[in-house]
N, C-alpha and C. Protein backbone atom coordinates (compact mmCIF):
# COMPACT_ATOMS: atom_id res chain seq x y z
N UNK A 1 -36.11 -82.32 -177.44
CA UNK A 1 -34.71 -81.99 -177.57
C UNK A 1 -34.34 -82.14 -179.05
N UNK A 2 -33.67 -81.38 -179.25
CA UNK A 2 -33.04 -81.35 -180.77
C UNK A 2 -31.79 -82.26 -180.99
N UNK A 3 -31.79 -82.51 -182.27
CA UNK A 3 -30.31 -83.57 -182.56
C UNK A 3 -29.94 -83.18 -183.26
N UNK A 4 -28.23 -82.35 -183.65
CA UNK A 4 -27.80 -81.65 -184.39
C UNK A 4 -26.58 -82.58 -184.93
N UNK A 5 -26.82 -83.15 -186.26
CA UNK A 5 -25.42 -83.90 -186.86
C UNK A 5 -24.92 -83.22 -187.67
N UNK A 6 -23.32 -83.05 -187.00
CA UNK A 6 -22.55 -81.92 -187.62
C UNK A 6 -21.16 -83.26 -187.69
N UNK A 7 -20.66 -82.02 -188.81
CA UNK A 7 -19.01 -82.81 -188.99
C UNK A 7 -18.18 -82.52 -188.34
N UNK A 8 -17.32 -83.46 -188.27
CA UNK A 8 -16.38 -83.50 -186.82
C UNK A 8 -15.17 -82.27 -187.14
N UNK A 9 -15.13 -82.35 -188.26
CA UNK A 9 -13.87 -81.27 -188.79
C UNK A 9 -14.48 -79.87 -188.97
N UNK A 10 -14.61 -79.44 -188.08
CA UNK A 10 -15.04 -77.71 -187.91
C UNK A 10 -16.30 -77.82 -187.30
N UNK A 11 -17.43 -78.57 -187.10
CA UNK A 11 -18.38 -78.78 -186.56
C UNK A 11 -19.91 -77.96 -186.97
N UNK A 12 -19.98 -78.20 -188.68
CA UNK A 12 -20.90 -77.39 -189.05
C UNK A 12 -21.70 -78.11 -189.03
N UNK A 13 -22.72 -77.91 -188.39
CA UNK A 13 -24.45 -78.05 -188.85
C UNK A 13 -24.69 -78.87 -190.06
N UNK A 14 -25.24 -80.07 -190.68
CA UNK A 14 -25.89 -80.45 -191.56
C UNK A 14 -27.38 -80.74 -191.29
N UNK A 15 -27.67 -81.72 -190.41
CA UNK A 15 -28.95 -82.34 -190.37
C UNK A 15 -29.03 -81.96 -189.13
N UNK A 16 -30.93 -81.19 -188.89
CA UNK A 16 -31.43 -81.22 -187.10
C UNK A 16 -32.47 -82.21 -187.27
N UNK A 17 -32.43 -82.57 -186.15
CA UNK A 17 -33.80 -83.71 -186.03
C UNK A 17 -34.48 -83.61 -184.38
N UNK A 18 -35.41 -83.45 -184.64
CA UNK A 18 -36.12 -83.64 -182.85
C UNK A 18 -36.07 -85.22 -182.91
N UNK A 19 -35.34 -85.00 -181.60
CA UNK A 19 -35.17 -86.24 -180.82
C UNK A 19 -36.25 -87.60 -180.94
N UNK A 20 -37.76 -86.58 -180.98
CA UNK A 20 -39.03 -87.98 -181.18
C UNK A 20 -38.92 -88.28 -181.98
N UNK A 21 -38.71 -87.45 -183.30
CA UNK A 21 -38.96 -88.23 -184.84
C UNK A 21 -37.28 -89.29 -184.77
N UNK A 22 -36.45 -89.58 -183.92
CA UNK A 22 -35.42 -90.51 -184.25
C UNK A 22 -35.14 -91.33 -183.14
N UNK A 23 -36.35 -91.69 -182.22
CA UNK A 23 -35.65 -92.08 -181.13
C UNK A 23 -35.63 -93.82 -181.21
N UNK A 24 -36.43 -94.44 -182.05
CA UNK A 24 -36.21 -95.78 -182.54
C UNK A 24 -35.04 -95.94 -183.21
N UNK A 25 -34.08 -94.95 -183.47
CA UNK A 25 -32.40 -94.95 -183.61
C UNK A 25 -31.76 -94.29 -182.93
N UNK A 26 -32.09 -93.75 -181.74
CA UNK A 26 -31.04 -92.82 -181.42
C UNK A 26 -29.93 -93.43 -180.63
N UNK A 27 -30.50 -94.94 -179.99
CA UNK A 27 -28.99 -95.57 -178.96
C UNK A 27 -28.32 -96.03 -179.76
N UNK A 28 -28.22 -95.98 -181.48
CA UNK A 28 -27.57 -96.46 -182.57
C UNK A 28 -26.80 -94.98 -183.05
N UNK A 29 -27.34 -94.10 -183.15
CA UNK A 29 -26.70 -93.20 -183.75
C UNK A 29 -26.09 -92.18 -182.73
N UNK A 30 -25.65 -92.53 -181.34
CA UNK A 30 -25.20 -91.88 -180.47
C UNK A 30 -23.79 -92.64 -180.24
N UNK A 31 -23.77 -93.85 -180.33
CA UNK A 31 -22.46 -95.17 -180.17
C UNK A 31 -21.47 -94.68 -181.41
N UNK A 32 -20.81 -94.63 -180.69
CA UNK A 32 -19.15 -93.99 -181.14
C UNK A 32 -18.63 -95.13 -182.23
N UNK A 33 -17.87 -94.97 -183.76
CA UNK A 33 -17.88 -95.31 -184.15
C UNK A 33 -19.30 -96.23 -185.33
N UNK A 34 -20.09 -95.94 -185.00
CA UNK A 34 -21.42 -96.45 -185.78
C UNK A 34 -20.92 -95.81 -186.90
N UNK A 35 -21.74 -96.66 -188.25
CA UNK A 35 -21.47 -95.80 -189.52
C UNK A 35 -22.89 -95.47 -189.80
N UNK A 36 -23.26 -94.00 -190.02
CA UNK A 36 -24.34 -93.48 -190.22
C UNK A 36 -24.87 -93.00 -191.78
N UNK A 37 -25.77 -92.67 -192.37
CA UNK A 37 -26.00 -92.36 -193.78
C UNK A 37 -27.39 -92.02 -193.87
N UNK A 38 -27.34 -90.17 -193.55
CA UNK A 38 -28.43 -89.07 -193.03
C UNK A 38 -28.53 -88.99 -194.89
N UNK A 39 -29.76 -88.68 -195.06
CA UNK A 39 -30.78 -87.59 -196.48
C UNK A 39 -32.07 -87.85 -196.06
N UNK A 40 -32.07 -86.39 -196.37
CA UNK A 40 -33.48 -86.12 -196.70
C UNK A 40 -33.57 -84.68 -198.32
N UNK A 41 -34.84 -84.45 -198.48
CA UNK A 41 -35.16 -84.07 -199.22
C UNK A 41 -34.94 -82.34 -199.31
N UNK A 42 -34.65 -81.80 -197.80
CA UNK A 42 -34.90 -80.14 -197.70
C UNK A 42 -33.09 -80.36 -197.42
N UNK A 43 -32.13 -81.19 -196.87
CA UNK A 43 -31.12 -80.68 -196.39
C UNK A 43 -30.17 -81.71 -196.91
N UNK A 44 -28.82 -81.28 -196.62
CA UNK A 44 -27.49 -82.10 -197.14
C UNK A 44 -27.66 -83.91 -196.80
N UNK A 45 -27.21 -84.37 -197.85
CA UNK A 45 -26.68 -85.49 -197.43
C UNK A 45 -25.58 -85.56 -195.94
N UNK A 46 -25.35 -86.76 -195.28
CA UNK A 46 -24.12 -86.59 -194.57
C UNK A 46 -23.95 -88.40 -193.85
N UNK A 47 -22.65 -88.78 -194.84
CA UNK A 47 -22.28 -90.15 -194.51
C UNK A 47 -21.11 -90.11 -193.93
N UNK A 48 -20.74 -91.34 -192.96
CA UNK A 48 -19.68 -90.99 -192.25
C UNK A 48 -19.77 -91.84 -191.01
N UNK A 49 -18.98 -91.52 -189.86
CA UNK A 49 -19.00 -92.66 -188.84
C UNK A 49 -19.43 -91.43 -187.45
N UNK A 50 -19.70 -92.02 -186.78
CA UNK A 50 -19.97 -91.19 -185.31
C UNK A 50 -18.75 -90.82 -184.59
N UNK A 51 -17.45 -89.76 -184.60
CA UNK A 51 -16.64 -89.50 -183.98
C UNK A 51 -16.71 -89.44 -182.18
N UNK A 52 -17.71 -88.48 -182.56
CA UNK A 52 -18.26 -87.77 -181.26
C UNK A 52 -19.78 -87.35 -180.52
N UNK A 53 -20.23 -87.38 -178.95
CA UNK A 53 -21.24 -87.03 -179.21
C UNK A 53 -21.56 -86.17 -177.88
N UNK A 54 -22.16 -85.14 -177.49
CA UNK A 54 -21.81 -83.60 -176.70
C UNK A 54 -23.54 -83.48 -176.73
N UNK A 55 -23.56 -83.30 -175.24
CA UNK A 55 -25.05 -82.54 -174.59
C UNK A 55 -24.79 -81.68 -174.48
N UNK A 56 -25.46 -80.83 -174.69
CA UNK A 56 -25.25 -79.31 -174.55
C UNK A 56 -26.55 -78.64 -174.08
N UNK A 57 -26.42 -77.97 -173.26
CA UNK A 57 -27.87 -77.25 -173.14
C UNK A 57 -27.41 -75.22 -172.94
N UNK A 58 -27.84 -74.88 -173.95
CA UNK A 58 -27.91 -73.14 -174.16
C UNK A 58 -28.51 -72.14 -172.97
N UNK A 59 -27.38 -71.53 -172.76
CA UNK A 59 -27.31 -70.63 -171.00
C UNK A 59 -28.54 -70.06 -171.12
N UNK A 60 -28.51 -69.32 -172.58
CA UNK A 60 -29.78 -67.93 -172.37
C UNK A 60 -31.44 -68.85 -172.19
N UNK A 61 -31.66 -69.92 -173.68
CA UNK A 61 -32.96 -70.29 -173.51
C UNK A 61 -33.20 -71.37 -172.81
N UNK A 62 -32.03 -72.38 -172.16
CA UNK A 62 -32.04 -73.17 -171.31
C UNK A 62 -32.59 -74.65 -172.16
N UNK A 63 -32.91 -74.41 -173.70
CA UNK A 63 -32.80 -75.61 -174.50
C UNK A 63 -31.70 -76.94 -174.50
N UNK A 64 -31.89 -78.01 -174.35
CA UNK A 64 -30.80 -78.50 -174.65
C UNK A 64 -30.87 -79.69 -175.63
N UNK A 65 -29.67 -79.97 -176.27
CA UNK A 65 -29.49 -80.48 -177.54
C UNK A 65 -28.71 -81.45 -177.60
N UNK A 66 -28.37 -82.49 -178.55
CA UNK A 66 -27.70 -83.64 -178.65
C UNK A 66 -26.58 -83.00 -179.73
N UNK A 67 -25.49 -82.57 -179.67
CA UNK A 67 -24.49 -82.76 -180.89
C UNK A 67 -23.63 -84.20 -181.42
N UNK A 68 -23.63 -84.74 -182.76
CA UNK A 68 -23.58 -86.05 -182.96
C UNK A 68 -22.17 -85.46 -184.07
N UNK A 69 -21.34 -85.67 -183.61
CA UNK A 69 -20.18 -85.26 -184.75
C UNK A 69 -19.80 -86.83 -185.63
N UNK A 70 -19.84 -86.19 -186.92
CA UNK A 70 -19.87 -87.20 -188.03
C UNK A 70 -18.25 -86.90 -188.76
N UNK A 71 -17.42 -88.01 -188.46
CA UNK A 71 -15.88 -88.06 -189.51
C UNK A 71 -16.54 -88.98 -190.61
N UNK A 72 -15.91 -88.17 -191.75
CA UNK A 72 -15.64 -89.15 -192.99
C UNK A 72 -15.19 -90.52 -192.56
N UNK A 73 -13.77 -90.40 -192.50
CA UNK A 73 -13.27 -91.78 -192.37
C UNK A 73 -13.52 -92.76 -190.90
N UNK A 74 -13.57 -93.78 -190.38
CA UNK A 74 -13.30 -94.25 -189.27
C UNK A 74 -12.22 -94.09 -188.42
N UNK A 75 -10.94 -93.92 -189.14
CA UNK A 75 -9.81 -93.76 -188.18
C UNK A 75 -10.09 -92.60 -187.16
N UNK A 76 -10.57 -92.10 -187.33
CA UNK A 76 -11.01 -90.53 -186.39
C UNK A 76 -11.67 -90.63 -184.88
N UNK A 77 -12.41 -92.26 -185.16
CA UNK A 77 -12.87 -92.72 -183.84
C UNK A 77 -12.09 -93.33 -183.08
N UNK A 78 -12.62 -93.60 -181.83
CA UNK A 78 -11.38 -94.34 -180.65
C UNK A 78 -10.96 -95.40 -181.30
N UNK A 79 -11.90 -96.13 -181.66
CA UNK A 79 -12.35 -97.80 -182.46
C UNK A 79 -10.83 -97.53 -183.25
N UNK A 80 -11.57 -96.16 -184.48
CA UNK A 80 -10.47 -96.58 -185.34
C UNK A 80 -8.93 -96.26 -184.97
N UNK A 81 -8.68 -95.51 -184.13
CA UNK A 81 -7.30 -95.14 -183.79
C UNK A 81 -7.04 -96.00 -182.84
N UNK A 82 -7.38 -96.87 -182.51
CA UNK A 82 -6.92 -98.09 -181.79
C UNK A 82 -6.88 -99.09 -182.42
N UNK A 83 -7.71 -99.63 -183.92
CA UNK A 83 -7.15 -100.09 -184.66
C UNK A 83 -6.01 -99.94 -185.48
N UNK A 84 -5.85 -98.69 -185.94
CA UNK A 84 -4.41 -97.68 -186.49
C UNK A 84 -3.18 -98.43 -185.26
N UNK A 85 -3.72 -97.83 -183.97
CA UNK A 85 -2.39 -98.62 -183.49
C UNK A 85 -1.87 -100.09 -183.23
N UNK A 86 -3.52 -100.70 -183.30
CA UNK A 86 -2.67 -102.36 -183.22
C UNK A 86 -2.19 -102.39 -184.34
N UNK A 87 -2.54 -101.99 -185.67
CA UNK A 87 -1.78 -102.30 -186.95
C UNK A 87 -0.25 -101.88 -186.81
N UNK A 88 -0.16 -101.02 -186.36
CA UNK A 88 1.02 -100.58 -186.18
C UNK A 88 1.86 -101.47 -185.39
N UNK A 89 1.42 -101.74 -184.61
CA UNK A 89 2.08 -102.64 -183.18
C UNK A 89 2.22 -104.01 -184.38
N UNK A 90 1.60 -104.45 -185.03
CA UNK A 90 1.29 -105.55 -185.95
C UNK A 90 2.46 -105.75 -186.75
N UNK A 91 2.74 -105.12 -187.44
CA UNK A 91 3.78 -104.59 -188.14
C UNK A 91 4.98 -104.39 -187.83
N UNK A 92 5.41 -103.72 -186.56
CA UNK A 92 6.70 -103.82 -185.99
C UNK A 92 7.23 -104.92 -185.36
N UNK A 93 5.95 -106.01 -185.31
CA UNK A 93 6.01 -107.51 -184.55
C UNK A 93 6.73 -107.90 -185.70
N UNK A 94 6.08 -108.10 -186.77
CA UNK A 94 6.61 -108.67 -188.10
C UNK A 94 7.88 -108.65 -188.73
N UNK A 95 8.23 -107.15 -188.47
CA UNK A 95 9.74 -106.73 -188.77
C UNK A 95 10.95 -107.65 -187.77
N UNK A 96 10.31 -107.91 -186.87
CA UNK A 96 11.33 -108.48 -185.55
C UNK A 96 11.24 -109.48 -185.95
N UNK A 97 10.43 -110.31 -186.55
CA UNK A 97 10.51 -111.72 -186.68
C UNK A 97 11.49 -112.21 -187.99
């Protein structure tokens, strides 16, 4: 199976990897929120946190694939937008007091 890490904002393609050559990381780089930091030598850099992550398997050749969507920032994950809102909640505590 293939592993396609793409960015979460439009969902382009950077790094493919077969599944064997990464599977001594893959229950790390599938967990939502992980911070990841892909290079190699033929293709893009791509640092960032794990937004998202989508099985997919293709109607016509019946392949199927891992999509690993990579955000820049953390807030983009559950993690972080649930941190965004306790801060928030944090803050309006403060004002009341």
């Amino acid at each position: 199976m293939k592993v396609e890490f793409c960015y979460a904002d439009g969902g382009q393609v950077k790094v493919v990897q077969d599944s064997e050559e990464i599977k001594d990381i893959l229950n790390i780089v599938t967990k939502e929120g992980s911070k990841v930091h892909i290079f190699n030598q033929q293709q893009e850099n791509l640092y960032g946190y794990v937004s998202e992550v989508l099985y997919q398997i293709d109607q016509d050749t019946g392949e199927a694939f891992l999509s690993i969507y990579i955000a820049e920032e953390f807030k983009y994950t559950t993690q972080g937008r649930i941190l965004n809102k306790l801060s928030a909640i944090e803050k309006k505590i403060e004002e009341l007091c």
